[in-house]
N, C-alpha and C. Protein backbone atom coordinates (compact mmCIF):
# COMPACT_ATOMS: atom_id res chain seq x y z
N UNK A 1 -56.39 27.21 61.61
CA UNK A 1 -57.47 27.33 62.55
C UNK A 1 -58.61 26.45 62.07
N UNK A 2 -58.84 25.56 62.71
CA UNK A 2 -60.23 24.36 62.51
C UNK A 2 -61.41 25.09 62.98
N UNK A 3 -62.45 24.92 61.94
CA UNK A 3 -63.87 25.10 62.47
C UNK A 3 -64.65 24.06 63.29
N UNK A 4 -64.57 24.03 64.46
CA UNK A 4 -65.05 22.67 65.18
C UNK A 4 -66.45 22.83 65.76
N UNK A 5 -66.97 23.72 66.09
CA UNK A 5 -68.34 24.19 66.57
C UNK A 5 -69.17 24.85 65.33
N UNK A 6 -70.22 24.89 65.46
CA UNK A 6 -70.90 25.43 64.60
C UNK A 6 -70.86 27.40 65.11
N UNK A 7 -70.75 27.30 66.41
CA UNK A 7 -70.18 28.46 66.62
C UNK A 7 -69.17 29.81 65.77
N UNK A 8 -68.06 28.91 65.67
CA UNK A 8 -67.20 28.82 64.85
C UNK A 8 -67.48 29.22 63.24
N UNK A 9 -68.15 28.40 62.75
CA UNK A 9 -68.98 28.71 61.63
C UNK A 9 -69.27 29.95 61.11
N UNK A 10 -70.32 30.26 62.43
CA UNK A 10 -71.59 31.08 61.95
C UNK A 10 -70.88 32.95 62.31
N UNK A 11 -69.58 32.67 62.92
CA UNK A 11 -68.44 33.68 63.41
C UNK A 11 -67.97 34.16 62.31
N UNK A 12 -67.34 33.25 61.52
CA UNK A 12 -66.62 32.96 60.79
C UNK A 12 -67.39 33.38 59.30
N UNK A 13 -69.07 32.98 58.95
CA UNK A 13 -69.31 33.72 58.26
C UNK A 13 -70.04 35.45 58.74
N UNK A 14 -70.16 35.64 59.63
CA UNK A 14 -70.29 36.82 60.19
C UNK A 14 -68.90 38.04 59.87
N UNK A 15 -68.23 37.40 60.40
CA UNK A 15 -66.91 38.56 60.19
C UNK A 15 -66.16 38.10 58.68
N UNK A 16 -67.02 37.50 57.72
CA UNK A 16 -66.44 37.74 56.41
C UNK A 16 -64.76 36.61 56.09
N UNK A 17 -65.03 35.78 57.06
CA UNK A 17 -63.58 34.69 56.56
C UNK A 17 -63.50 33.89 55.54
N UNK A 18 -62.78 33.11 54.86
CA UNK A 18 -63.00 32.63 53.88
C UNK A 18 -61.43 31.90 54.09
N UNK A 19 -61.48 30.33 53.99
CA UNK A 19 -60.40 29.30 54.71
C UNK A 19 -59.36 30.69 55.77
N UNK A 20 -59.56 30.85 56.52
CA UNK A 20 -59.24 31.82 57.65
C UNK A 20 -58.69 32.95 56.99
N UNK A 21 -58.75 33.58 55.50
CA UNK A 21 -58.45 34.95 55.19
C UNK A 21 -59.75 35.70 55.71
N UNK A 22 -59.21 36.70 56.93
CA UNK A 22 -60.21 37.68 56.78
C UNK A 22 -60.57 38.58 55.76
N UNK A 23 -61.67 38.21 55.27
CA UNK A 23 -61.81 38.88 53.97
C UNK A 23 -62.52 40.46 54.40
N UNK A 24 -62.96 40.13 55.51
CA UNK A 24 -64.00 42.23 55.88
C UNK A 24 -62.83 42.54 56.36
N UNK A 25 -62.10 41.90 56.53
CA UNK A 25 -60.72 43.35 57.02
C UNK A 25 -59.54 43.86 55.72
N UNK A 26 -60.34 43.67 54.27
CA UNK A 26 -59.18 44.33 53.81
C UNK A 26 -59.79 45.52 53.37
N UNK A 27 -58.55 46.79 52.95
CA UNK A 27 -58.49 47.58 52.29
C UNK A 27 -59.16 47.57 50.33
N UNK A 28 -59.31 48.49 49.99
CA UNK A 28 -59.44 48.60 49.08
C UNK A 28 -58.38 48.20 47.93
N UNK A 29 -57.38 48.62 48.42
CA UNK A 29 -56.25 48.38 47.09
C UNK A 29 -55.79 46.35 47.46
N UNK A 30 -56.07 46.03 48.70
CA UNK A 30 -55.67 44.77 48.88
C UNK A 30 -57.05 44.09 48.47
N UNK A 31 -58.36 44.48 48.69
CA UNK A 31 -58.98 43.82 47.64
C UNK A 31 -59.05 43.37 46.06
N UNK A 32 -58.58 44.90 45.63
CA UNK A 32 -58.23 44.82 44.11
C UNK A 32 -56.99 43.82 43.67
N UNK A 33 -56.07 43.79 44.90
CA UNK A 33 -54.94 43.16 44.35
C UNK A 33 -55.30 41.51 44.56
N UNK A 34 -56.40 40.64 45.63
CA UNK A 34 -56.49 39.58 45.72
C UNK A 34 -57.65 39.46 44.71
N UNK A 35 -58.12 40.41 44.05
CA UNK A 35 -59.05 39.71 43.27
C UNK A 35 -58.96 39.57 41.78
N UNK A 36 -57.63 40.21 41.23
CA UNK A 36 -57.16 40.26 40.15
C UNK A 36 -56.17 38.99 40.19
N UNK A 37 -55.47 38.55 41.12
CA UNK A 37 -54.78 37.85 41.64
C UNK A 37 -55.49 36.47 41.33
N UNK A 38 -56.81 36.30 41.94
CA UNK A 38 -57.63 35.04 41.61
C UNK A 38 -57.97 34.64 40.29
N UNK A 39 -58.14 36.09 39.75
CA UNK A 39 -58.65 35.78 38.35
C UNK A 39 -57.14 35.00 37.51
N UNK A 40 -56.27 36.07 38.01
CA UNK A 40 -55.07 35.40 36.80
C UNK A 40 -54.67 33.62 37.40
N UNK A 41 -55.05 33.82 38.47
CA UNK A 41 -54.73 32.17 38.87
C UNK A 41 -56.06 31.20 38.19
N UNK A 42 -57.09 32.06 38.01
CA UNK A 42 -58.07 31.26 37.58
C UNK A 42 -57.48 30.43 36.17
N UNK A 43 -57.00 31.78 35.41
CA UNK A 43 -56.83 32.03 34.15
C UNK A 43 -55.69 30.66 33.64
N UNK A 44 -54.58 30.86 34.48
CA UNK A 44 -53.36 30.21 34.68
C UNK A 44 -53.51 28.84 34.82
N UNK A 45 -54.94 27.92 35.53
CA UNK A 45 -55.58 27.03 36.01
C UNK A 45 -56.13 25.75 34.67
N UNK A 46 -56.80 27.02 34.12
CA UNK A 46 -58.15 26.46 33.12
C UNK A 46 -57.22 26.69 31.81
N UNK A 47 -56.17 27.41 31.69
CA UNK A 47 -55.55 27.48 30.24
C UNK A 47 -54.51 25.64 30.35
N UNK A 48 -54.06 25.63 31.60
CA UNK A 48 -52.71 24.52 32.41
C UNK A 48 -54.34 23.22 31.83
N UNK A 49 -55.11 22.85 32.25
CA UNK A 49 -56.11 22.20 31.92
C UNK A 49 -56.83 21.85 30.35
N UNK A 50 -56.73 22.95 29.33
CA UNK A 50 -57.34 22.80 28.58
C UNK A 50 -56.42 22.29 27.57
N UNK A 51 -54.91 22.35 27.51
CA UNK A 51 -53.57 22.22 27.34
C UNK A 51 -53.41 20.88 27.69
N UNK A 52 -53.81 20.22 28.77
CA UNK A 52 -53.65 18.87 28.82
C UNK A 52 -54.95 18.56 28.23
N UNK A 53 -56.45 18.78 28.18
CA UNK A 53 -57.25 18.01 27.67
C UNK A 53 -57.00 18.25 26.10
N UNK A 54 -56.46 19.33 25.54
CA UNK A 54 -55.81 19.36 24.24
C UNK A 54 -55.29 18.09 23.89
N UNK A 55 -54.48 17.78 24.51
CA UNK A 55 -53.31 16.55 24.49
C UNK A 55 -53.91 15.48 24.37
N UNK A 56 -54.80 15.21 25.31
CA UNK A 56 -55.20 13.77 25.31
C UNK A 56 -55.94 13.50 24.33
N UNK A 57 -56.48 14.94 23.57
CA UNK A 57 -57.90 15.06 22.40
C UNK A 57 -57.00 14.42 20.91
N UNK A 58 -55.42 14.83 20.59
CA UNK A 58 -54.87 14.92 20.27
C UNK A 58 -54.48 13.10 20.24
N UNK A 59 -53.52 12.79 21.21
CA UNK A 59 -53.14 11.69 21.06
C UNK A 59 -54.52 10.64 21.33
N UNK A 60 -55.72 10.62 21.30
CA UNK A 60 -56.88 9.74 21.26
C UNK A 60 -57.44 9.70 19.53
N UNK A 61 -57.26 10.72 19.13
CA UNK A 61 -57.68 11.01 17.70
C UNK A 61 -56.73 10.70 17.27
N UNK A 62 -55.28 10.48 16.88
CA UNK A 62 -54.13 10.46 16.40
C UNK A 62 -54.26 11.90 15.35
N UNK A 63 -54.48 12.80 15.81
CA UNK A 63 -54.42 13.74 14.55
C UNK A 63 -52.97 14.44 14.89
N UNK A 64 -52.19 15.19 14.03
CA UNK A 64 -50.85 15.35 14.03
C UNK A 64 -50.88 16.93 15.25
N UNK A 65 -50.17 17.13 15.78
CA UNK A 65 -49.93 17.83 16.79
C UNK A 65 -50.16 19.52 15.92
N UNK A 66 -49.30 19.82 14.60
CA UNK A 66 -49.67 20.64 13.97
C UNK A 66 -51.12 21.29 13.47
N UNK A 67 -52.06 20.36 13.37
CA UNK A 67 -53.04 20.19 12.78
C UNK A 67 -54.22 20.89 13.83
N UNK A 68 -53.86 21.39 15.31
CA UNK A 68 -54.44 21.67 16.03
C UNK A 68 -53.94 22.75 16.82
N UNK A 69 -54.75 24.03 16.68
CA UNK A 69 -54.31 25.31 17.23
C UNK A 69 -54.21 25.78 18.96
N UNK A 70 -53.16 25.26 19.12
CA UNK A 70 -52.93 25.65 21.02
C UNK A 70 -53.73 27.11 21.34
N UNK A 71 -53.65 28.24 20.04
CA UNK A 71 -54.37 29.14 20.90
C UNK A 71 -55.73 29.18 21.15
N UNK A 72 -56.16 28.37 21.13
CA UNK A 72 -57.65 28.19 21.37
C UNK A 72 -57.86 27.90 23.06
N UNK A 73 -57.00 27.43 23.56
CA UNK A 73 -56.96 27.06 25.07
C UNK A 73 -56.64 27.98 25.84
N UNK A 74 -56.19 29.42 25.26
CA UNK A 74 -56.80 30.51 26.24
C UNK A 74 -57.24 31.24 25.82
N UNK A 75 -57.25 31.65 24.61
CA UNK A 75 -58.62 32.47 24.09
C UNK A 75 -59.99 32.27 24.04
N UNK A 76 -60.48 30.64 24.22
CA UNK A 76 -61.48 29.81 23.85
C UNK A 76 -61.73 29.68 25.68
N UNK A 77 -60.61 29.31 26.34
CA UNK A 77 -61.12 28.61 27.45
C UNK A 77 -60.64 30.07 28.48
N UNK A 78 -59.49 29.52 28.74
CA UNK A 78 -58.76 30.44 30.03
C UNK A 78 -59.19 31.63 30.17
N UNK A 79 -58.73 32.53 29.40
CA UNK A 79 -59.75 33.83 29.13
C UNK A 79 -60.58 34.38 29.48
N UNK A 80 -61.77 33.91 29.03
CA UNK A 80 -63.32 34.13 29.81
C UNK A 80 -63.04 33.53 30.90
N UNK A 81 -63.06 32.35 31.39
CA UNK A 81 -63.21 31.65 32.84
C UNK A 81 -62.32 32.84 33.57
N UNK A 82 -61.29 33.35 33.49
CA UNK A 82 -60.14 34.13 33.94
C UNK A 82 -61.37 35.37 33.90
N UNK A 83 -61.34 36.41 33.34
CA UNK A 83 -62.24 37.32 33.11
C UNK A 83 -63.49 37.29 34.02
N UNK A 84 -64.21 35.76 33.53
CA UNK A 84 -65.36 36.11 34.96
C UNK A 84 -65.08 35.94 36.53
N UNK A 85 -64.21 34.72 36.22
CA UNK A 85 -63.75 34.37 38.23
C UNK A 85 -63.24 35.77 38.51
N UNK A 86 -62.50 36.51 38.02
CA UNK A 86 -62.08 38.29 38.33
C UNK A 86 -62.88 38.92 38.40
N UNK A 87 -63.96 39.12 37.98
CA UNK A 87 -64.93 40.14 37.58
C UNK A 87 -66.23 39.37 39.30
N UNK A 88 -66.08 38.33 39.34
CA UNK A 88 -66.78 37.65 40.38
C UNK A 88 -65.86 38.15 41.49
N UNK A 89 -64.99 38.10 41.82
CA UNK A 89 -64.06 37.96 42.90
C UNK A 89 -63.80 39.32 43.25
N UNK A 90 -63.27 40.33 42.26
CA UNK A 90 -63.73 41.66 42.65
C UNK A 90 -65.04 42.18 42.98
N UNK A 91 -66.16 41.79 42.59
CA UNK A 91 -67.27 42.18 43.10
C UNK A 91 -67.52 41.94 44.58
N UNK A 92 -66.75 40.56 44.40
CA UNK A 92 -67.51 40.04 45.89
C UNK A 92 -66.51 41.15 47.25
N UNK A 93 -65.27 40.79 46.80
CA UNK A 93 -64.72 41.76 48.06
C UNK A 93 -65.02 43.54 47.84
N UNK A 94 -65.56 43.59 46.39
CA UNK A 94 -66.04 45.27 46.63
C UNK A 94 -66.55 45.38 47.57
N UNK A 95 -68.10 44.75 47.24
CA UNK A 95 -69.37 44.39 48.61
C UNK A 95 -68.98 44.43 49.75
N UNK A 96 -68.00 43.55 50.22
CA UNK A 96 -67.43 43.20 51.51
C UNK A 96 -66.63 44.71 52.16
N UNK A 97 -65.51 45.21 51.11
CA UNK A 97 -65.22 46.65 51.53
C UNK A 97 -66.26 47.49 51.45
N UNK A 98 -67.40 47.74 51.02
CA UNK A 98 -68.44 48.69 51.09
C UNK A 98 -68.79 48.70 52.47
N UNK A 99 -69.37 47.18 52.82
CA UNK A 99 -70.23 47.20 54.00
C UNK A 99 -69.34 47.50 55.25
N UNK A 100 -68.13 47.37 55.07
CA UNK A 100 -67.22 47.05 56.75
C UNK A 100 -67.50 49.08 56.51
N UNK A 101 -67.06 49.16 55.06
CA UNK A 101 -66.98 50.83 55.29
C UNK A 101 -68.67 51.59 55.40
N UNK A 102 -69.13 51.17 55.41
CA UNK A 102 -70.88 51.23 55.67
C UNK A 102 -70.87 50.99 57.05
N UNK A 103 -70.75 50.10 57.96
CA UNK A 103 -70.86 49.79 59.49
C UNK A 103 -69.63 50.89 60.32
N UNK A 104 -68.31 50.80 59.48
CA UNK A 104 -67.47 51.91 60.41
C UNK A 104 -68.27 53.37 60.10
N UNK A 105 -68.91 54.04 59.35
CA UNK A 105 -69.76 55.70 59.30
C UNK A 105 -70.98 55.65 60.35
N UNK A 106 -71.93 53.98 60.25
CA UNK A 106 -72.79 54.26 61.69
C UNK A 106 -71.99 53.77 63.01
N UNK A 107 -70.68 53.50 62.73
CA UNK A 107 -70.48 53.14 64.81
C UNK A 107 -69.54 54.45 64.90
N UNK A 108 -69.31 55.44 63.77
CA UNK A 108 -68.53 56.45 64.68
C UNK A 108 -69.43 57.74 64.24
């Protein structure tokens, strides 16, 4: 679905979409599950990244492949970034399930 009007837009941030996931229409447990979900993809992202900038740190320095501890690229990196994009991403669709469940107690 293309956003072609500004119409569109301003709809679109009204009813909570996000690249066309309606995000105010989920449940609670499907929030928890897309936002733990983001984080480990975050996690999965920035560890896949720090693993190649490892590499290149590695073969630019010529230092021996041993000589340099891989677990640092998700304990150091992935990790936290993973941890906060989750901790961000659950918050945000908490909010979002609060309010849809805040507007359904005043329309009934």
């Amino acid at each position: 679905m293309s956003m072609a009007t500004q119409n569109d837009v301003a709809r679109a941030r009204q009813d909570g979409e996000l690249f066309g996931i309606p995000l105010g229409d989920l449940g609670w447990f499907q929030s928890l599950l897309m936002g733990v979900a983001t984080g480990m993809a975050a996690f999965f992202l920035t560890t896949f990244l720090a693993i190649v900038v490892l590499l290149v740190y590695i073969l630019v320095t010529g230092k021996p492949a041993g000589a340099v501890d891989f677990a640092l690229t998700y304990k150091a990196v992935g990790l936290p970034v993973g941890l906060v994009v989750m901790a961000s991403a659950l918050g945000f669709l908490g909010v979002q399930w609060a309010k849809r469940m805040a507007r359904k107690r005043r329309s009934a």
